[in-house]
N, C-alpha and C. Protein backbone atom coordinates (compact mmCIF):
# COMPACT_ATOMS: atom_id res chain seq x y z
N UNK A 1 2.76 0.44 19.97
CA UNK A 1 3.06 0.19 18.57
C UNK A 1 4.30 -0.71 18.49
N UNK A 2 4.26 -1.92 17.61
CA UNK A 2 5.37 -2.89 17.66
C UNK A 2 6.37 -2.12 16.41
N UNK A 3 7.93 -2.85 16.86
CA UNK A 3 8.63 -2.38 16.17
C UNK A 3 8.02 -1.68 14.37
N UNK A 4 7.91 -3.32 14.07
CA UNK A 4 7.83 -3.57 12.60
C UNK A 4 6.63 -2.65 12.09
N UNK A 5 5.56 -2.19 12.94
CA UNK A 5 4.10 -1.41 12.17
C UNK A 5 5.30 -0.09 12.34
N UNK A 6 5.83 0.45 13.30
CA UNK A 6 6.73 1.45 13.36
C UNK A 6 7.78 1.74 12.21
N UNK A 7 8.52 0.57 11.20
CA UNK A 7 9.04 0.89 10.76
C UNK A 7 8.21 1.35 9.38
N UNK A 8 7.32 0.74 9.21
CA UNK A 8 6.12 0.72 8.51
C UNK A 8 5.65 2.05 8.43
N UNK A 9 5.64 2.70 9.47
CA UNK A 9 5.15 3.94 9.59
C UNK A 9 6.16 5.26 9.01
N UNK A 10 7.34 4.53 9.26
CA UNK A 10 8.60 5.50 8.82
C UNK A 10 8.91 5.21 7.51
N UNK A 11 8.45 3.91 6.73
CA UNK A 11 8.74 3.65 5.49
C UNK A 11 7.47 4.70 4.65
N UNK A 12 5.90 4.84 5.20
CA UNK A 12 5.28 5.34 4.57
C UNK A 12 5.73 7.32 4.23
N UNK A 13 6.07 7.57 5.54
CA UNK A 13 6.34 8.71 5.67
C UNK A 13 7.54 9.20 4.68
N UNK A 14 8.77 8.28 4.61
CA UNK A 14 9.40 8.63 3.67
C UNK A 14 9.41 8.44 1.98
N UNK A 15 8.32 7.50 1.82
CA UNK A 15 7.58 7.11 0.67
C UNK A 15 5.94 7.88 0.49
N UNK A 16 5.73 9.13 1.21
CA UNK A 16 4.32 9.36 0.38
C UNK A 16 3.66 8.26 1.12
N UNK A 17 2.13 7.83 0.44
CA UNK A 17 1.37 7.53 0.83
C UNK A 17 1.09 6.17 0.49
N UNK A 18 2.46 5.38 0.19
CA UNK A 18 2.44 3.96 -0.46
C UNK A 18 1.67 3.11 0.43
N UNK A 19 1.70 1.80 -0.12
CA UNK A 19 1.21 0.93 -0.26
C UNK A 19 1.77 -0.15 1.55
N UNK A 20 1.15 0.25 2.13
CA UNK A 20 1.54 0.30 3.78
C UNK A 20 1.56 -1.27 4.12
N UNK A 21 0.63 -2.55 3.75
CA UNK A 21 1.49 -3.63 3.86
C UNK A 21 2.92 -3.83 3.19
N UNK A 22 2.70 -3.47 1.83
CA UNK A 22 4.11 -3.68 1.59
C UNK A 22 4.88 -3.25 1.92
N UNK A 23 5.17 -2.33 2.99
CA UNK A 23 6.13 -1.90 3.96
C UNK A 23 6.57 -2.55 4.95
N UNK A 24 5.05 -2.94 5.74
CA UNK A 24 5.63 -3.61 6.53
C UNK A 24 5.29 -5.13 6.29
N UNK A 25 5.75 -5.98 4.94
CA UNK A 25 5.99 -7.04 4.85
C UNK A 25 7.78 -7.05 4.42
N UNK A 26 8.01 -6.12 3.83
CA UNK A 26 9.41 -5.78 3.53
C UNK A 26 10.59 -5.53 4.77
N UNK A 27 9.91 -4.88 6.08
CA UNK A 27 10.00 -4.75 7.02
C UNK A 27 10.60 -5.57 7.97
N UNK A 28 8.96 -6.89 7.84
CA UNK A 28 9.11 -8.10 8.66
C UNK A 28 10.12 -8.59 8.18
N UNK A 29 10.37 -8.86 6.75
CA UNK A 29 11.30 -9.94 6.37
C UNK A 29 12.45 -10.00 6.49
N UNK A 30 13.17 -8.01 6.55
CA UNK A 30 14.04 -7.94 6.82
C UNK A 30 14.80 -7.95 8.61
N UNK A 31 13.52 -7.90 9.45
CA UNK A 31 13.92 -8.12 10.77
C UNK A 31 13.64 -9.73 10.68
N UNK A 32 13.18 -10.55 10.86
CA UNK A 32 13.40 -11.93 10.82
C UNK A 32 14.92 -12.47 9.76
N UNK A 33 15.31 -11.96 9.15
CA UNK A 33 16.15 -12.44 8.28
C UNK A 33 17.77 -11.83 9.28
N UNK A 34 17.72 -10.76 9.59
CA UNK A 34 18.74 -10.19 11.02
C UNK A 34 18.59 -10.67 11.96
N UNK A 35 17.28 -11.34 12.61
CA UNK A 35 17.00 -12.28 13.64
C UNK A 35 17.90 -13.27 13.51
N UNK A 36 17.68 -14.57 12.22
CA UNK A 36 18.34 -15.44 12.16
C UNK A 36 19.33 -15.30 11.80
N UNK A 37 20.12 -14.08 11.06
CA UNK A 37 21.48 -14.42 11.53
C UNK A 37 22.40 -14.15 12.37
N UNK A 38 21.66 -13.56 13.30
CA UNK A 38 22.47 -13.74 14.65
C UNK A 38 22.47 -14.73 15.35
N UNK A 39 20.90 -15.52 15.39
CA UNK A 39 20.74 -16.76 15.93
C UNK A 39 21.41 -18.01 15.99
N UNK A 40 21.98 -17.69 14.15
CA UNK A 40 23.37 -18.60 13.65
C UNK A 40 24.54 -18.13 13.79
N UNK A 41 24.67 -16.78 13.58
CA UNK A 41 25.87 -16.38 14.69
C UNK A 41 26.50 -17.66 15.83
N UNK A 42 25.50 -17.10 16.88
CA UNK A 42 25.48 -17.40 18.23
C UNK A 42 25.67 -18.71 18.03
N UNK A 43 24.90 -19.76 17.61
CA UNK A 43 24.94 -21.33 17.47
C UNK A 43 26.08 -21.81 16.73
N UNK A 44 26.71 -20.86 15.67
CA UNK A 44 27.87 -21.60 14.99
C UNK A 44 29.18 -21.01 16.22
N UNK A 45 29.18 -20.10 17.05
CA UNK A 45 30.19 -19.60 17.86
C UNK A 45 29.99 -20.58 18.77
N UNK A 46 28.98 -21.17 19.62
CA UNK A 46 28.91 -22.27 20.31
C UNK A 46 29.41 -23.63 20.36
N UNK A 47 28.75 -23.67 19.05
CA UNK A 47 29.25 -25.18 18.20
C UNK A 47 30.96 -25.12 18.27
N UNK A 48 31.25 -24.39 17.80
CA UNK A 48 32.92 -24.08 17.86
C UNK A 48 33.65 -24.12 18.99
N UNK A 49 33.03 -23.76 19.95
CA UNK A 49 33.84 -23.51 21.52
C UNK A 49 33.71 -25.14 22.14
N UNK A 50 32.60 -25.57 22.06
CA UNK A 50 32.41 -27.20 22.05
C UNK A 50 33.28 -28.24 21.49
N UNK A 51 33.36 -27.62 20.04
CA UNK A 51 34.28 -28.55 19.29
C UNK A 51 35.72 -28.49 19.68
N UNK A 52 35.97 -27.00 19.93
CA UNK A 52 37.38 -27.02 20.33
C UNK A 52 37.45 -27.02 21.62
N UNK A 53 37.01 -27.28 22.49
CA UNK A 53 36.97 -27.71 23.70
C UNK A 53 36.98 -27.05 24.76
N UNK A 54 36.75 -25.49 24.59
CA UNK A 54 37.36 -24.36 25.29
C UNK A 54 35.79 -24.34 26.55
C-alpha cells in the first residue's frame, strides 16, 4: 500500500465513510506541495553557498 492510498485510508476512517478519492486527492496535493518545498529548500540553500562562495 503506497503512502498516499494509506493516508486515504486514515482520512476515511477518521471521516466515516466519505468520499475516498477526495481524500486521497487532498492527500496527493498536500504531499507533492511538501515535496516541492523542500526541493526549493534544498536548491535555494545551494544557490546561496555558490553565490557566496563557500
Amino acid at each position: 500500500m503506497t503512502k498516499i492510498r494509506l493516508l486515504a485510508e486514515v482520512g476515511n476512517r477518521e471521516q466515516g465513510t466519505g468520499n475516498r478519492e477526495q481524500w486521497t486527492r487532498i492527500d496527493a496535493n498536500t504531499i507533492i506541495k511538501l515535496l516541492l518545498q523542500e526541493v526549493y529548500s534544498v536548491i535555494s540553500y545551494l544557490l546561496l553557498e555558490v553565490l557566496m562562495g563557500y
